[in-house]
C-alpha atoms as a PDB file:
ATOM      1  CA  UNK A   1      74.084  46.721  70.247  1.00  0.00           C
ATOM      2  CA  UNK A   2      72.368  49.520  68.917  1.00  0.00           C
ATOM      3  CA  UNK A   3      70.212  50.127  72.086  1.00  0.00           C
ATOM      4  CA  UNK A   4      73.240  50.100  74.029  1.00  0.00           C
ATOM      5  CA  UNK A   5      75.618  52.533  72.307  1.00  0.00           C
ATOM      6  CA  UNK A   6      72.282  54.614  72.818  1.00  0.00           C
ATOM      7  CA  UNK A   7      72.435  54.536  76.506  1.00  0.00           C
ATOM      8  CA  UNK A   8      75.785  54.994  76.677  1.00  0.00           C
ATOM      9  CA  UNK A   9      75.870  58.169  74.627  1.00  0.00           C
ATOM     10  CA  UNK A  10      72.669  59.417  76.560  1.00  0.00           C
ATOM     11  CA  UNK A  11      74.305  59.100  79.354  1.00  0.00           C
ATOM     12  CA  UNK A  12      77.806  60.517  78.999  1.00  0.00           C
ATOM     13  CA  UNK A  13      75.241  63.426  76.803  1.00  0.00           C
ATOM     14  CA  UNK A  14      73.677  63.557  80.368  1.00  0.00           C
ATOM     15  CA  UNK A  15      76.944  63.680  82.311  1.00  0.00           C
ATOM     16  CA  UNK A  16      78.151  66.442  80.798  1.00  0.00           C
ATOM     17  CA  UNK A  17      75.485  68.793  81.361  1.00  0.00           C
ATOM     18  CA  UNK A  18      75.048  68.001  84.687  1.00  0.00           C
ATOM     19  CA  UNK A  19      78.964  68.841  84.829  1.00  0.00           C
ATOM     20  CA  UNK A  20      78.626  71.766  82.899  1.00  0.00           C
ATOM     21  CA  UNK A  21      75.936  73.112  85.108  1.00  0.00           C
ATOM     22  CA  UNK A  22      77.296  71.996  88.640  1.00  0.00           C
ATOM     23  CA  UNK A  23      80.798  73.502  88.011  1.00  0.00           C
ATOM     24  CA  UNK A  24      81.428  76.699  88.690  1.00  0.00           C
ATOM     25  CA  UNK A  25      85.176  78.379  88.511  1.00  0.00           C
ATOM     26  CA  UNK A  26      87.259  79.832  91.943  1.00  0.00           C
ATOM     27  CA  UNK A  27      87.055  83.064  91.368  1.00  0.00           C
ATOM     28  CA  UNK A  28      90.612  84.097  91.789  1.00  0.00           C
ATOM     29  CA  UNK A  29      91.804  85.548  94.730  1.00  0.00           C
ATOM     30  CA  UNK A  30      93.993  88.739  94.135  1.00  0.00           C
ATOM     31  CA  UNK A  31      97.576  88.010  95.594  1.00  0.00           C
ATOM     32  CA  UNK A  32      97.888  89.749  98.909  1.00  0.00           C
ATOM     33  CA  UNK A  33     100.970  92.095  99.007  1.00  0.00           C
ATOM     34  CA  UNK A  34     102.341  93.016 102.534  1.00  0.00           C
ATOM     35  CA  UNK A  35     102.484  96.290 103.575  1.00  0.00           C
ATOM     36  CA  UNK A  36     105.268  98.005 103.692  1.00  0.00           C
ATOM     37  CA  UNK A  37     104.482  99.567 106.842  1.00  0.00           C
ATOM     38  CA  UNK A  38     102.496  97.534 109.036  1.00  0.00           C
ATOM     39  CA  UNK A  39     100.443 100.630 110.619  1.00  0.00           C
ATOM     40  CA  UNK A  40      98.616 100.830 106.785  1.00  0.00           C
ATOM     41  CA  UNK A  41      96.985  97.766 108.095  1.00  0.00           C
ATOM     42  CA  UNK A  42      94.914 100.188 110.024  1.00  0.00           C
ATOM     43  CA  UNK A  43      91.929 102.093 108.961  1.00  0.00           C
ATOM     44  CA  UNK A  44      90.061 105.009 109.332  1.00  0.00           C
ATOM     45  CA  UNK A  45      88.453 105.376 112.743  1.00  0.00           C
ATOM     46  CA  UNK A  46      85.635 107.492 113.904  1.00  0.00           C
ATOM     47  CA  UNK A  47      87.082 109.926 116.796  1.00  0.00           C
ATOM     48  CA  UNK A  48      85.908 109.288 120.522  1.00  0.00           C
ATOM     49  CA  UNK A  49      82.899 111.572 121.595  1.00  0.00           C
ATOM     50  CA  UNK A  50      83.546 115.553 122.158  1.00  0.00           C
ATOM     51  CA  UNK A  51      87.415 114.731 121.768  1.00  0.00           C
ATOM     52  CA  UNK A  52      87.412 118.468 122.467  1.00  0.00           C
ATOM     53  CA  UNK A  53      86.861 117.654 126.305  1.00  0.00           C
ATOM     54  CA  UNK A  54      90.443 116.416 126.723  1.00  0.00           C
ATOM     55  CA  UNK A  55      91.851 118.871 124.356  1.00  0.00           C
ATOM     56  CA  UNK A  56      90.971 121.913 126.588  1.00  0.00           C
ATOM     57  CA  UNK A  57      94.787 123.368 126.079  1.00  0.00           C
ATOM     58  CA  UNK A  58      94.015 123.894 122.353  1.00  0.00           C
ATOM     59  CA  UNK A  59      92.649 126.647 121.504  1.00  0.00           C
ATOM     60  CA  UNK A  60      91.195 127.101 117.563  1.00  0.00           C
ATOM     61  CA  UNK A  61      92.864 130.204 116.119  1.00  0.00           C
ATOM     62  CA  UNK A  62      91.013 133.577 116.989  1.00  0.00           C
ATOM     63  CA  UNK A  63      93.267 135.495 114.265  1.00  0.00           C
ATOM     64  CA  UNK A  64      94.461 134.841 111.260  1.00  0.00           C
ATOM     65  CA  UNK A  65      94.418 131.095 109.885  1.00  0.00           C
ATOM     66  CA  UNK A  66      93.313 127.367 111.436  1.00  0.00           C
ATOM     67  CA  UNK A  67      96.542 125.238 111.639  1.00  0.00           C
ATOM     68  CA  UNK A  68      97.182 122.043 110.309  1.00  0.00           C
ATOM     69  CA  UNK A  69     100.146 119.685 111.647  1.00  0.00           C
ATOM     70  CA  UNK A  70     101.064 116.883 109.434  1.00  0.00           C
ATOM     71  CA  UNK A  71     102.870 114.106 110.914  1.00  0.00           C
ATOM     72  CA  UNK A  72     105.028 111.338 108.496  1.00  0.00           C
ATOM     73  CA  UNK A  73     105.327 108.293 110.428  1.00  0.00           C
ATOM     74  CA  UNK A  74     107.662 104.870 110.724  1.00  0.00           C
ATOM     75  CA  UNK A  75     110.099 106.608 109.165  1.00  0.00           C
ATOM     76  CA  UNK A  76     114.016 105.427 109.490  1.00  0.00           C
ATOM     77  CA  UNK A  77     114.380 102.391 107.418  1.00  0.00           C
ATOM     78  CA  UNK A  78     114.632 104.227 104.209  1.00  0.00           C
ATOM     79  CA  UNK A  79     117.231 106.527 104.324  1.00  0.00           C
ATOM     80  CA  UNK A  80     116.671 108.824 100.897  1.00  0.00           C
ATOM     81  CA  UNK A  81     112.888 109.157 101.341  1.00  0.00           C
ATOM     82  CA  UNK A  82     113.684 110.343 104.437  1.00  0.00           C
ATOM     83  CA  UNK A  83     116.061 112.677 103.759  1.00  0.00           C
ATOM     84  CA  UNK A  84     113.458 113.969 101.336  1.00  0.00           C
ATOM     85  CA  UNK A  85     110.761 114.524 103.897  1.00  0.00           C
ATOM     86  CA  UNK A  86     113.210 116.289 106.000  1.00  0.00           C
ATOM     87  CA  UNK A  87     113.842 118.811 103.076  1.00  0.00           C
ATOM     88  CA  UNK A  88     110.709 119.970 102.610  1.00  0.00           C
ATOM     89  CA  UNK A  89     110.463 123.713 103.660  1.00  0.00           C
ATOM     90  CA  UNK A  90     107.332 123.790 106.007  1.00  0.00           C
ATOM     91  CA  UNK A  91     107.212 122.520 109.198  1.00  0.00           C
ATOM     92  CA  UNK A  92     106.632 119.049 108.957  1.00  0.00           C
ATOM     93  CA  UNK A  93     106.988 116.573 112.365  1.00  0.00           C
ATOM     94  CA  UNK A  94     108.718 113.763 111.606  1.00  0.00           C
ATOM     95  CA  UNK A  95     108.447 110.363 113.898  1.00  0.00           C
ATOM     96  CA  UNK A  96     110.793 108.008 114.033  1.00  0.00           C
ATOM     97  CA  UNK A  97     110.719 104.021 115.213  1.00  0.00           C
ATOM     98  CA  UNK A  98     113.349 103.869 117.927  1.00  0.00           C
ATOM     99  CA  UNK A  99     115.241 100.483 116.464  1.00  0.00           C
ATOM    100  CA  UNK A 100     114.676 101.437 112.541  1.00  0.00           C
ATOM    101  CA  UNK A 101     118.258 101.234 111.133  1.00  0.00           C
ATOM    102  CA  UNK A 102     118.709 104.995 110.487  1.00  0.00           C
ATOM    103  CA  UNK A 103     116.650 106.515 112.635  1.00  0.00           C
ATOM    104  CA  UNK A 104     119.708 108.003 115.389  1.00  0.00           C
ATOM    105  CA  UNK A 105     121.332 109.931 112.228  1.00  0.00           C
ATOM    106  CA  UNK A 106     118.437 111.013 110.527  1.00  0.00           C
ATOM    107  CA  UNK A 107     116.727 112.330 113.754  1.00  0.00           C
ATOM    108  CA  UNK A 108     119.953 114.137 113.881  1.00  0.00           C
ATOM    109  CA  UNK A 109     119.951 115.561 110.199  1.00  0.00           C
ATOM    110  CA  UNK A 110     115.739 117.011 111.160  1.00  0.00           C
ATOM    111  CA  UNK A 111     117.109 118.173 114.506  1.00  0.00           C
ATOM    112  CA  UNK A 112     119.813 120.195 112.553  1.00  0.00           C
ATOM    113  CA  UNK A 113     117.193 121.365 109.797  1.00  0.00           C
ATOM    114  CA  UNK A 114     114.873 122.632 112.025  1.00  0.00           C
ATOM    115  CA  UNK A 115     112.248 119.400 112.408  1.00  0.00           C
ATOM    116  CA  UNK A 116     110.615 119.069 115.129  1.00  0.00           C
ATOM    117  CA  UNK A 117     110.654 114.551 115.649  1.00  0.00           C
ATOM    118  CA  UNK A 118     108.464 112.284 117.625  1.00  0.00           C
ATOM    119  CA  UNK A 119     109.333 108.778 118.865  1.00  0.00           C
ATOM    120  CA  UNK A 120     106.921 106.430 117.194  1.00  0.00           C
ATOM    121  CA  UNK A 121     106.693 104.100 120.046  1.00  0.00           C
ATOM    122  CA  UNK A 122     105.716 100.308 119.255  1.00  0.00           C
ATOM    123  CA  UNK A 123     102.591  99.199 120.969  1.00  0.00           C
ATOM    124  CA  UNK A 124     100.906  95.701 121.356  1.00  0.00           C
ATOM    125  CA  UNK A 125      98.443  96.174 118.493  1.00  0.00           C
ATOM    126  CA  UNK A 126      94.905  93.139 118.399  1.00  0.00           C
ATOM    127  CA  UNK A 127      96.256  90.408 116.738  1.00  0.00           C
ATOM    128  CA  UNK A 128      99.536  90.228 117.773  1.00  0.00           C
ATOM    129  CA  UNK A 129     101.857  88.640 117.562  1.00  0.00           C
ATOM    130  CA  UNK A 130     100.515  87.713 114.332  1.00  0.00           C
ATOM    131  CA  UNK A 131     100.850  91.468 113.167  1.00  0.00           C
ATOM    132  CA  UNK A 132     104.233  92.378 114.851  1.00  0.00           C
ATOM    133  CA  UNK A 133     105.329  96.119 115.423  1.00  0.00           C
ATOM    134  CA  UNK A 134     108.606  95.225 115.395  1.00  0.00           C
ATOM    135  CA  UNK A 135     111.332  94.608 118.586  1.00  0.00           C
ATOM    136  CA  UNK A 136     111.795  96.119 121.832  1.00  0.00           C
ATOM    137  CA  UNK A 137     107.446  96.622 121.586  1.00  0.00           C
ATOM    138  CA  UNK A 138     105.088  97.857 125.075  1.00  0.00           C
ATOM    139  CA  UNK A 139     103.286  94.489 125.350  1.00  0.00           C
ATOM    140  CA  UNK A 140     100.087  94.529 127.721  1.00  0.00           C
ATOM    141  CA  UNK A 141     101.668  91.422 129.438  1.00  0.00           C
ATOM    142  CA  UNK A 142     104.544  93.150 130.595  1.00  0.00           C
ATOM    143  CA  UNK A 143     105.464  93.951 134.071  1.00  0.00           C
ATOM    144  CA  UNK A 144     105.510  97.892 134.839  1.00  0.00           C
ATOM    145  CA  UNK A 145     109.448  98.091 135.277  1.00  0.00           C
ATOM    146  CA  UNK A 146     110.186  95.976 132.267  1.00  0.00           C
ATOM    147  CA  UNK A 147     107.411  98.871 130.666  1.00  0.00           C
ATOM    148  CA  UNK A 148     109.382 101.698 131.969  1.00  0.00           C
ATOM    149  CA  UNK A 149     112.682 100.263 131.036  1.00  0.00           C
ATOM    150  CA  UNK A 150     111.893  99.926 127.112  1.00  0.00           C
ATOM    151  CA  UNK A 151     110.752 103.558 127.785  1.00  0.00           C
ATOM    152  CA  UNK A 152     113.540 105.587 129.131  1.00  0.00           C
ATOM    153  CA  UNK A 153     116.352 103.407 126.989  1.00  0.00           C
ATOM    154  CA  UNK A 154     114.324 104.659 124.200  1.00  0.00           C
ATOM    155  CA  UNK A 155     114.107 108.316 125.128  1.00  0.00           C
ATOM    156  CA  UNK A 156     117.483 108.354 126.474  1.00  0.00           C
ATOM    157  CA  UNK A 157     118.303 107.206 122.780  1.00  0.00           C
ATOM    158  CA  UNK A 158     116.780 110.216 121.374  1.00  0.00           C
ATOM    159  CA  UNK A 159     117.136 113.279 123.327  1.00  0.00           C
ATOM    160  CA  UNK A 160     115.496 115.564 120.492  1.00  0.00           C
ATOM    161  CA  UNK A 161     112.412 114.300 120.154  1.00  0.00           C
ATOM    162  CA  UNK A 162     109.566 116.922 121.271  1.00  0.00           C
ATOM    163  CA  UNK A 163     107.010 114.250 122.231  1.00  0.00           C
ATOM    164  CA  UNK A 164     105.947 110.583 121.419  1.00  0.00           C
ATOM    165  CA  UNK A 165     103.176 108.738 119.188  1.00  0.00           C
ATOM    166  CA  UNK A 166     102.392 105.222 119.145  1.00  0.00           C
ATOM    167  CA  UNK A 167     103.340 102.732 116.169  1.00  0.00           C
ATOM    168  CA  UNK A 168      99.993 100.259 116.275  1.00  0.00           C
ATOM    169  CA  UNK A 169      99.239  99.990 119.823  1.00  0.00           C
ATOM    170  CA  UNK A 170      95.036  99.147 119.560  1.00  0.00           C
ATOM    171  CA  UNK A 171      95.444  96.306 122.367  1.00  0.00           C
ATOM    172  CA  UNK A 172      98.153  98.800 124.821  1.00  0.00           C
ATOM    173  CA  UNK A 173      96.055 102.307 124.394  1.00  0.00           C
ATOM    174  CA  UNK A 174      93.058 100.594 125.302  1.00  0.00           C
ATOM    175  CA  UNK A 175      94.141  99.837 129.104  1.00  0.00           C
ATOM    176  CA  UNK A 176      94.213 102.516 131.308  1.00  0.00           C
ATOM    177  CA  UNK A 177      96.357 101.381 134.124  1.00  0.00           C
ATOM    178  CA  UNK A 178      99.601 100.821 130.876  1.00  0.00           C
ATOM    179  CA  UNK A 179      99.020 104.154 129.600  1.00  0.00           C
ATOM    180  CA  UNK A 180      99.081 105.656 132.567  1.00  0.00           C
ATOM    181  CA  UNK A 181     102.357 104.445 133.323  1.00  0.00           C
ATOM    182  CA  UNK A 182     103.690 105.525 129.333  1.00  0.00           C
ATOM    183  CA  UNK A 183     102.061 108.809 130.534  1.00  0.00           C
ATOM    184  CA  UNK A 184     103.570 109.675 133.476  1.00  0.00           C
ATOM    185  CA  UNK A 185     107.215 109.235 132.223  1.00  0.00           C
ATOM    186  CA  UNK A 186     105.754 111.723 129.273  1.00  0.00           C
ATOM    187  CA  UNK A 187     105.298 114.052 131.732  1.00  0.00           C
ATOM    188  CA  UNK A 188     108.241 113.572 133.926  1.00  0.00           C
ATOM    189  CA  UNK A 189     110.368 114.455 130.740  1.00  0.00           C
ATOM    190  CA  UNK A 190     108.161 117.146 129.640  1.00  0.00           C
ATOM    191  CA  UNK A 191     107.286 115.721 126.291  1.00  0.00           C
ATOM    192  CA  UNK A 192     103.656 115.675 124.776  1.00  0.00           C
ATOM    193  CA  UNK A 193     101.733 112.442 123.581  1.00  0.00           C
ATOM    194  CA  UNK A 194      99.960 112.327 120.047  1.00  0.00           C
ATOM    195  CA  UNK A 195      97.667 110.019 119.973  1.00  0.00           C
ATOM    196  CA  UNK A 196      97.768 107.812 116.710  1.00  0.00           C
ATOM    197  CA  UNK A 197      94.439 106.703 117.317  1.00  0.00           C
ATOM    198  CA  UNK A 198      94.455 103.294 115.978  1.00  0.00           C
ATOM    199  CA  UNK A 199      90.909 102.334 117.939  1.00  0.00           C
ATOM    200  CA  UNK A 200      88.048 103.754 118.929  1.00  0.00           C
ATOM    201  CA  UNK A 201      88.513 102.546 122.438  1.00  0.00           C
ATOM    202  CA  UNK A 202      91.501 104.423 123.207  1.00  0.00           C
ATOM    203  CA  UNK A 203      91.912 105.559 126.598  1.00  0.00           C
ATOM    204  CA  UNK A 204      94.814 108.252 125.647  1.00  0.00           C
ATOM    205  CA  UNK A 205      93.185 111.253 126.245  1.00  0.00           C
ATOM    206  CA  UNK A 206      90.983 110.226 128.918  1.00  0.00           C
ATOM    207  CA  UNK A 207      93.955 109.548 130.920  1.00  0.00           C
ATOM    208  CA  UNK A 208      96.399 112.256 129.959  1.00  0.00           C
ATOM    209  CA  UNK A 209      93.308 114.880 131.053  1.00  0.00           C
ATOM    210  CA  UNK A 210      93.841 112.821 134.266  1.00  0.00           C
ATOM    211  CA  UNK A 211      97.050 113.109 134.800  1.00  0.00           C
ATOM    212  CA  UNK A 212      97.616 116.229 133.564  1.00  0.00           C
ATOM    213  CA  UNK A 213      99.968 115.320 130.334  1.00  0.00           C
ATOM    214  CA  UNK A 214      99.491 117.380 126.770  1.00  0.00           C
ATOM    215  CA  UNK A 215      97.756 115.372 124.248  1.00  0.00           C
ATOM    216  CA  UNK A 216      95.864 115.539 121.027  1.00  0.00           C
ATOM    217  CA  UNK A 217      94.712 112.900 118.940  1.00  0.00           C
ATOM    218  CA  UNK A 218      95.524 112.418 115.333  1.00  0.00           C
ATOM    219  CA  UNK A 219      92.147 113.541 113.103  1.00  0.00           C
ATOM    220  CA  UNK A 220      93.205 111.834 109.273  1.00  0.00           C
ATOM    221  CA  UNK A 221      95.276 109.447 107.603  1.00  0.00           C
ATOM    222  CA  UNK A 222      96.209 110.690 104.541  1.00  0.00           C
ATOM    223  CA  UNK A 223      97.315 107.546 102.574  1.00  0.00           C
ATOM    224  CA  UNK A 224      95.580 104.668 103.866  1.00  0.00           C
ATOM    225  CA  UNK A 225      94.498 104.700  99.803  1.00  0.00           C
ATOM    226  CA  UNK A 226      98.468 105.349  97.822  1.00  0.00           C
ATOM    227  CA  UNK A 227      96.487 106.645  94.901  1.00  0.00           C
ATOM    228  CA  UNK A 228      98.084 110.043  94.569  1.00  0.00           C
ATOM    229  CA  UNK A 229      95.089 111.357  93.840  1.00  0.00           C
ATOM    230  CA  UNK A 230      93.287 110.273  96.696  1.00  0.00           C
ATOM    231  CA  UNK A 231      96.031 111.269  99.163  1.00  0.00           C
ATOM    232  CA  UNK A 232      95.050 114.924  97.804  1.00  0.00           C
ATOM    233  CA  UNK A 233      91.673 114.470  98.559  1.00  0.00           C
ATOM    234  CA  UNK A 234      92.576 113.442 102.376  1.00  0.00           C
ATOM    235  CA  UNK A 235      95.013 116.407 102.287  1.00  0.00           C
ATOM    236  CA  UNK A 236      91.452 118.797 101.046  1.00  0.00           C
ATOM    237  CA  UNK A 237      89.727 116.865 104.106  1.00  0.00           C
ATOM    238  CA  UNK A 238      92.202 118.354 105.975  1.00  0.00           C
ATOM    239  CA  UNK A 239      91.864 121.955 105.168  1.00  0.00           C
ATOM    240  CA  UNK A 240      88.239 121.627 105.272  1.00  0.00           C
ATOM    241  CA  UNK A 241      88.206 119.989 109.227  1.00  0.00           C
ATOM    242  CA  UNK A 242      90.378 122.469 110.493  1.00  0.00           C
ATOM    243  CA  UNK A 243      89.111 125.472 109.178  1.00  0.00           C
ATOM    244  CA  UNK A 244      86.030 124.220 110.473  1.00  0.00           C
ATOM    245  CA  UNK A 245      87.573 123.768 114.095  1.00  0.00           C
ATOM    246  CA  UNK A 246      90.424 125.729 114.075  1.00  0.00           C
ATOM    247  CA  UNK A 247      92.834 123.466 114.000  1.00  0.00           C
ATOM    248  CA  UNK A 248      93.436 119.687 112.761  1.00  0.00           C
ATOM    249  CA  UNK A 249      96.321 116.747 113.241  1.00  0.00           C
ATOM    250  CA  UNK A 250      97.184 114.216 110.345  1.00  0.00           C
ATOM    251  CA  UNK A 251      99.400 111.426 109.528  1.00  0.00           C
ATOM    252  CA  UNK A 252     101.285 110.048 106.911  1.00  0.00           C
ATOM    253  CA  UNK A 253     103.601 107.652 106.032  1.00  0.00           C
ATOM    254  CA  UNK A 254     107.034 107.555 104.109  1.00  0.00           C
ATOM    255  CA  UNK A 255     105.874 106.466 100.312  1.00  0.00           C
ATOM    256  CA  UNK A 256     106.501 108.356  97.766  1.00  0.00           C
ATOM    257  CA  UNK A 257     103.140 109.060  96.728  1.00  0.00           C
ATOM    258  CA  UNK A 258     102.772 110.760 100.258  1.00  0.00           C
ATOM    259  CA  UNK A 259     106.034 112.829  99.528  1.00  0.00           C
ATOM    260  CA  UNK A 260     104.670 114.057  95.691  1.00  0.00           C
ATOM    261  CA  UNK A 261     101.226 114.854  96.932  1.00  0.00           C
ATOM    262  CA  UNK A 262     101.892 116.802  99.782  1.00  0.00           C
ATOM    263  CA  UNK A 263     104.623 118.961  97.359  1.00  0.00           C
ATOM    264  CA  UNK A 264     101.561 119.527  95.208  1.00  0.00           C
ATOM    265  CA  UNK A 265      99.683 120.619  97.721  1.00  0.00           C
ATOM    266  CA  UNK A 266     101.862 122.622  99.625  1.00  0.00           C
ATOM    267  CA  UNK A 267     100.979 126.133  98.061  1.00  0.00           C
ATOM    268  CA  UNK A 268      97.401 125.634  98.985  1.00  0.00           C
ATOM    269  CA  UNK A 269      97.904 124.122 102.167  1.00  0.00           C
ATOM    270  CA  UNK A 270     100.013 127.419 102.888  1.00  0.00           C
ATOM    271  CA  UNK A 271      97.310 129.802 101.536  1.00  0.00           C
ATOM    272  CA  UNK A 272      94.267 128.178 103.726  1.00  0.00           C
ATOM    273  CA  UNK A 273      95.983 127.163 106.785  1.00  0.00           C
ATOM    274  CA  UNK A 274      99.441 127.556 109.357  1.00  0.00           C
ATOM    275  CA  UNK A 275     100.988 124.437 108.949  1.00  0.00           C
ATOM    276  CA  UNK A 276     103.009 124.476 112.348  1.00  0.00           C
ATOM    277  CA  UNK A 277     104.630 121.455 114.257  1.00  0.00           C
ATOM    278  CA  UNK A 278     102.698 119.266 116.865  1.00  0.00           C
ATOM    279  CA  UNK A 279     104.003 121.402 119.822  1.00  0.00           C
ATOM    280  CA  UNK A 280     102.858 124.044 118.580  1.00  0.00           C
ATOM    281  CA  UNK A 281      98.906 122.961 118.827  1.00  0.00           C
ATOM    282  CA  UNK A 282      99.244 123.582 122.817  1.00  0.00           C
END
């Protein structure tokens, strides 16, 4: 009896261990929270080669200071932080998805103040439709009138806009014969494309040198990180790239983070560079 409550402690002894050393914990998987605006889900690219050979219409500044344009993005689904963006006195371009809830009246209200607005055009992005820029989107699959027709409606929609950027768009900016066809209606109506550069394999400026259309690419996104402080520090990358070139394009979204650190940077922004609108690069 004695023997065998011996083996039986040994073992369960024994079992334990074996337990305690086999077992290891899940680490624990932060939560993920959805972005608020799906175009966060992109990151920081490195620019195509020499973009500067299908920029040849800018020119860096030859007196006085670089210039900076700084582009807020996906805006018109919250109407207050938009109204605050459009308050700001500098000359911020605003860009505005074409079937956000409030984007008709609020392009109006930055028309009236003096804005100059972009349509932020929803593209086919990799991964879709898992990652979805919303309706009414240029899909790659899509004939060329159905293209065209998604197009004007949306442009007829929004007479003040000064030119168009894409919302997502890393599948559609990467073929050539698509873009084209976005293109050449961005010429017909005298507009200029900014490229939001959301891959490295964009075709954008390639093709709008072709064809003859103004384009620039955007150079930094300033709030992929929401820390405020590290918004500031894109905002410093800023100064720094343009007064090194002359000139430099970057984009932002509507948080409020965005809103307080560009109002805290503002006076230096206006003492190391001319912050002018998009159009006003060419």
């Amino acid at each position: 009896m004695v023997i065998w409550i011996w083996v039986v402690g040994l073992a369960l002894a024994f079992g334990a261990v074996y337990i305690g050393w086999s077992w290891k914990p899940e680490k624990r998987k932060p939560t993920p929270k959805p972005p608020l605006y799906e175009e966060k889900n992109h990151q920081e690219i490195s620019p195509p080669i020499k973009p500067e050979r299908f920029t040849r219409r800018i020119h860096p500044e030859t007196n006085g200071l670089p210039r900076v344009a700084i582009v807020i993005d996906d805006l018109g689904y919250q109407k207050q932080l938009t109204l605050d963006f459009i308050e700001l006195e500098f000359p911020l371009t605003l860009s505005f998805l074409p079937q956000a809830p409030f984007s008709k009246e609020m392009v109006q209200q930055a028309f009236q103040k003096g804005k100059e607005t972009l349509l932020h055009l929803p593209m086919e992005p990799n991964g879709f439709p898992q990652i979805n820029p919303g309706p009414k989107t240029l899909l790659t699959h899509m004939s060329d009138e159905e293209i065209l027709n998604i197009l004007k409606n949306d442009l007829d929609a929004f007479p003040q806009v000064s030119g168009v950027n894409n919302h997502m768009g890393s599948r559609f900016t990467e073929d050539r014969d698509k873009i084209a066809l976005v293109l050449r209606m961005i010429k017909e109506r005298k507009l200029f494309f900014l490229d939001s550069r959301t891959t490295p394999q964009t075709v954008i400026l390639f093709v709008a040198s072709q064809l003859g259309v103004k384009a620039v690419q955007r150079d930094i996104f300033i709030d992929n990180n929401l820390n405020e402080e590290a918004i500031i520090l894109q905002l410093e990358r800023l100064i720094r790239l343009a007064q090194e070139r002359g000139f430099a394009v970057a984009c932002g979204h509507p948080y409020p983070q965005t809103l307080r650190a560009i109002k805290a940077k503002i006076p230096e922004l206006q003492d190391k560079v001319r912050l002018v609108p998009v159009s006003q690069l060419f």
